[in-house]
Each structure stands twice: as C-alpha cells, then as structure tokens.
N, C-alpha and C. Protein backbone atom coordinates (compact mmCIF):
# COMPACT_ATOMS: atom_id res chain seq x y z
N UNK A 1 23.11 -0.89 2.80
CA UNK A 1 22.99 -1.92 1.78
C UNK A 1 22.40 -3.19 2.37
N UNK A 2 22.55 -3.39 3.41
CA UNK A 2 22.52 -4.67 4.27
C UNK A 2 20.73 -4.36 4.21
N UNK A 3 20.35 -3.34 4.74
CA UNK A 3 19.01 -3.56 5.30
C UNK A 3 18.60 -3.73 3.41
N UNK A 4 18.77 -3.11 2.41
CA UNK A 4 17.86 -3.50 1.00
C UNK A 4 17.94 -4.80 0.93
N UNK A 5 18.84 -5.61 1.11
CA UNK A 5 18.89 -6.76 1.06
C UNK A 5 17.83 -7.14 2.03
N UNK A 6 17.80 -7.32 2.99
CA UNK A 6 16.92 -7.67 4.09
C UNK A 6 15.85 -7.37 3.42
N UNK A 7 14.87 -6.26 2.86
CA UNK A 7 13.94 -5.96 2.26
C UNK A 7 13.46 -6.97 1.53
N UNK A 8 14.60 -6.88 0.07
CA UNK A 8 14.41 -7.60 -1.16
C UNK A 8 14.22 -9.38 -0.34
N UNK A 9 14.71 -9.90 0.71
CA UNK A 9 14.87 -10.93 1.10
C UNK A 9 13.20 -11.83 1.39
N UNK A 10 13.06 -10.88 2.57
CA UNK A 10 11.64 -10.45 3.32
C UNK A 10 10.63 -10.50 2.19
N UNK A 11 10.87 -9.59 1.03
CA UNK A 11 9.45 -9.76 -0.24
C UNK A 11 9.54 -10.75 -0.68
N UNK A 12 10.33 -11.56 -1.42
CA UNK A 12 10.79 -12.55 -1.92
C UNK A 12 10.16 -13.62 -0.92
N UNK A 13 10.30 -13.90 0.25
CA UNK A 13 9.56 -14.35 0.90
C UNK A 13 8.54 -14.74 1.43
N UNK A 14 7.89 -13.64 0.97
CA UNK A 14 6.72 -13.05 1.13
C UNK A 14 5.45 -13.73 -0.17
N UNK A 15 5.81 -13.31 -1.54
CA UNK A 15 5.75 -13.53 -2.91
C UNK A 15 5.49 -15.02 -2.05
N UNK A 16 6.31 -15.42 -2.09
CA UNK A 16 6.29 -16.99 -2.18
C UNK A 16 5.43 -17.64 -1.13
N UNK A 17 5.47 -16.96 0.11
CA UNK A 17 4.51 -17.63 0.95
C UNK A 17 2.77 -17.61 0.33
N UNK A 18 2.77 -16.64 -0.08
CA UNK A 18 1.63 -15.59 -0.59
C UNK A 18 1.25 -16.59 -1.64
N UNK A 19 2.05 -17.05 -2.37
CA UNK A 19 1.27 -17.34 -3.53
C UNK A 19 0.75 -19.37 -3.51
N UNK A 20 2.18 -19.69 -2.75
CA UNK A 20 1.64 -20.95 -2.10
C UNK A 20 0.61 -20.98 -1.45
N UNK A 21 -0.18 -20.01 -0.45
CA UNK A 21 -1.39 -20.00 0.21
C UNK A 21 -2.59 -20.24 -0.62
N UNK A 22 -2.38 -19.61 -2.09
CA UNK A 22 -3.11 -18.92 -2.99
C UNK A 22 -3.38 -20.30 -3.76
N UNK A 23 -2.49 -21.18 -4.06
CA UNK A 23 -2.68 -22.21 -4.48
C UNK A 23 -3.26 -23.44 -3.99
N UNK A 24 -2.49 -23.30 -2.50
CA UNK A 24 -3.19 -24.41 -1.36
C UNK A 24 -4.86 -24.07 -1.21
N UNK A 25 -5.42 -23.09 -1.32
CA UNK A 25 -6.76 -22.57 -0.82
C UNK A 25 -7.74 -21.97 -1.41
N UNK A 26 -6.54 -21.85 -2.64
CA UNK A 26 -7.66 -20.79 -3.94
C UNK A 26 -8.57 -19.57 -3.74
N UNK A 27 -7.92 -19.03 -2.37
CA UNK A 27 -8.85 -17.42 -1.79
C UNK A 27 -8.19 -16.67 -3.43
N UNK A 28 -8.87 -15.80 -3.39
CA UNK A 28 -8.73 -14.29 -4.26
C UNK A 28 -7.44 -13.34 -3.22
N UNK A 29 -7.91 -13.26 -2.18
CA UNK A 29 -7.27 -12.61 -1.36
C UNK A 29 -5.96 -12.54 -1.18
N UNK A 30 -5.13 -13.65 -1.07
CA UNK A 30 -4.33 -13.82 -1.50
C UNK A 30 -3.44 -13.34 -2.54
N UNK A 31 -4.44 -13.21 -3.69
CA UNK A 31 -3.67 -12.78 -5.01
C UNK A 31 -3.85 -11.22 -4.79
N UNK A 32 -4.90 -10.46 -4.17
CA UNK A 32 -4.86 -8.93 -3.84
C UNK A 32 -3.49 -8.83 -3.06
N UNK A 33 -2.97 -9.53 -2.37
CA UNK A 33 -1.99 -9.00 -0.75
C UNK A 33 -0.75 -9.33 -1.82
N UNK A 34 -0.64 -10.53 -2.89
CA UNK A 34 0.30 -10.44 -3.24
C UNK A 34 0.93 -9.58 -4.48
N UNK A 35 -0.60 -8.48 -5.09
CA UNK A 35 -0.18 -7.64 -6.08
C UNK A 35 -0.01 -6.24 -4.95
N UNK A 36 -0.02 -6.33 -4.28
CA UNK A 36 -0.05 -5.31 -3.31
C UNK A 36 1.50 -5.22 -2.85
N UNK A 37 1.83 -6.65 -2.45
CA UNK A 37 3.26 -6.36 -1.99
C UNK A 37 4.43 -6.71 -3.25
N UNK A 38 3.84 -6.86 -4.51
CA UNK A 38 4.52 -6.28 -5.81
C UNK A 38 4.34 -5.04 -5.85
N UNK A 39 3.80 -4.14 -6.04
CA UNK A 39 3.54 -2.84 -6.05
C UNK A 39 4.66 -2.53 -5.06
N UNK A 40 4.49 -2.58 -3.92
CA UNK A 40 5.54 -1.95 -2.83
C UNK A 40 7.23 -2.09 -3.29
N UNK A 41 7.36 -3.61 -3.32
CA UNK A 41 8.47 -3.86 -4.34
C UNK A 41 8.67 -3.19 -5.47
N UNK A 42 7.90 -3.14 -6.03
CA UNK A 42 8.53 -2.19 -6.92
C UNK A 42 8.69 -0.75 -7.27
N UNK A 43 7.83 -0.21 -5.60
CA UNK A 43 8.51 0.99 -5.55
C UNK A 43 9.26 1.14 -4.99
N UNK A 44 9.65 0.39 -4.26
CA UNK A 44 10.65 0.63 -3.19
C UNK A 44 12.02 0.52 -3.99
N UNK A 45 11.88 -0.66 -5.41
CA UNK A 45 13.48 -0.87 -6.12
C UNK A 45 13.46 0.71 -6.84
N UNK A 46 12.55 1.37 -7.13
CA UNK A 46 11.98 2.59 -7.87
C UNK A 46 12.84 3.76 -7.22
N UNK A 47 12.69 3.75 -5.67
CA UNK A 47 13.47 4.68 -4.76
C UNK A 47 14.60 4.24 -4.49
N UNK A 48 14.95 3.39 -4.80
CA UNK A 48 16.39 2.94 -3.89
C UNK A 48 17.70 3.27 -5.44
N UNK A 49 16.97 2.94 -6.94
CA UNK A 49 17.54 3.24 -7.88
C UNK A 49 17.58 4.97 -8.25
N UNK A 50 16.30 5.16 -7.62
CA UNK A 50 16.48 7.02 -7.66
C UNK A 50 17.35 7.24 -6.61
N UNK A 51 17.55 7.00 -5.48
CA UNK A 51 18.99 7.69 -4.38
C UNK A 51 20.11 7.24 -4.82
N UNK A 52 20.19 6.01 -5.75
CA UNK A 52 21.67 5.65 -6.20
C UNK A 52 22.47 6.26 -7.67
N UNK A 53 20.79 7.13 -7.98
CA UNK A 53 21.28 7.74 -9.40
C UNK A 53 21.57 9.04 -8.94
N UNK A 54 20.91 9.72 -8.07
CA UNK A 54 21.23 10.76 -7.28
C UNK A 54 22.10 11.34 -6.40
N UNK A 55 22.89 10.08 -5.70
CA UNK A 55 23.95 10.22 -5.39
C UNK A 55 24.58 9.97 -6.04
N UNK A 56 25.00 9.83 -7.45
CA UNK A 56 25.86 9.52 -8.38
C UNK A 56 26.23 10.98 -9.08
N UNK A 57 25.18 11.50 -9.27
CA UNK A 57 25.21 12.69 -9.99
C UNK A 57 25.64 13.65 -9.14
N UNK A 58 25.02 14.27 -7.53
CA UNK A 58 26.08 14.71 -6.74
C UNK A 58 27.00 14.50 -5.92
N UNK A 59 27.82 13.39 -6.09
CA UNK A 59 28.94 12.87 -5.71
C UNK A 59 30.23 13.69 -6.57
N UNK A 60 30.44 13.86 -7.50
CA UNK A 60 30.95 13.90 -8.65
C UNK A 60 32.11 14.47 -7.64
C-alpha cells in the first residue's frame, strides 16, 4: 500500500511540475510528457483497482 501511495505521490508531482514548466515556457512538449504521464496514471489506478477487485472475489 505504502509504495501506491508513493506512486500516486510521485505523479501528482509530476502533473504539477509538468504543467508549471508548460506555463513558464509555453513548449508543446511539455503538454505531450504530461498526457503521457496521465495515461500511465491512469493505468496504473486501472491495475491496482483490478488486483483489489480480484483479490476480493478470491479471498472469499
């Protein structure tokens, strides 16, 4: 649990550095790296909610 947190922490971080750059400098690039590391985010919440539904169902 500790390391998703760390994850979710790290993107969140990330998002934000990313998009302040994006504003300070007005590259494009920027906005590619930061739909890029949305995408990842949101597969990664994608897998982490599929092993928690999965271990739910064979836990029983």
């Amino acid at each position: 649990m500790l390391i998703i947190r760390l994850i979710f922490v790290f993107l969140v971080i990330t998002v934000l550095v990313t998009f302040g750059l994006y504003l300070l400098q007005g590259d494009k690039k920027y906005l590619v790296f930061l739909k890029k590391a949305l995408k990842f985010g949101l597969a990664f919440l994608m897998l982490v909610g599929l092993m928690f539904v999965v271990r739910r169902i064979l836990y029983v």
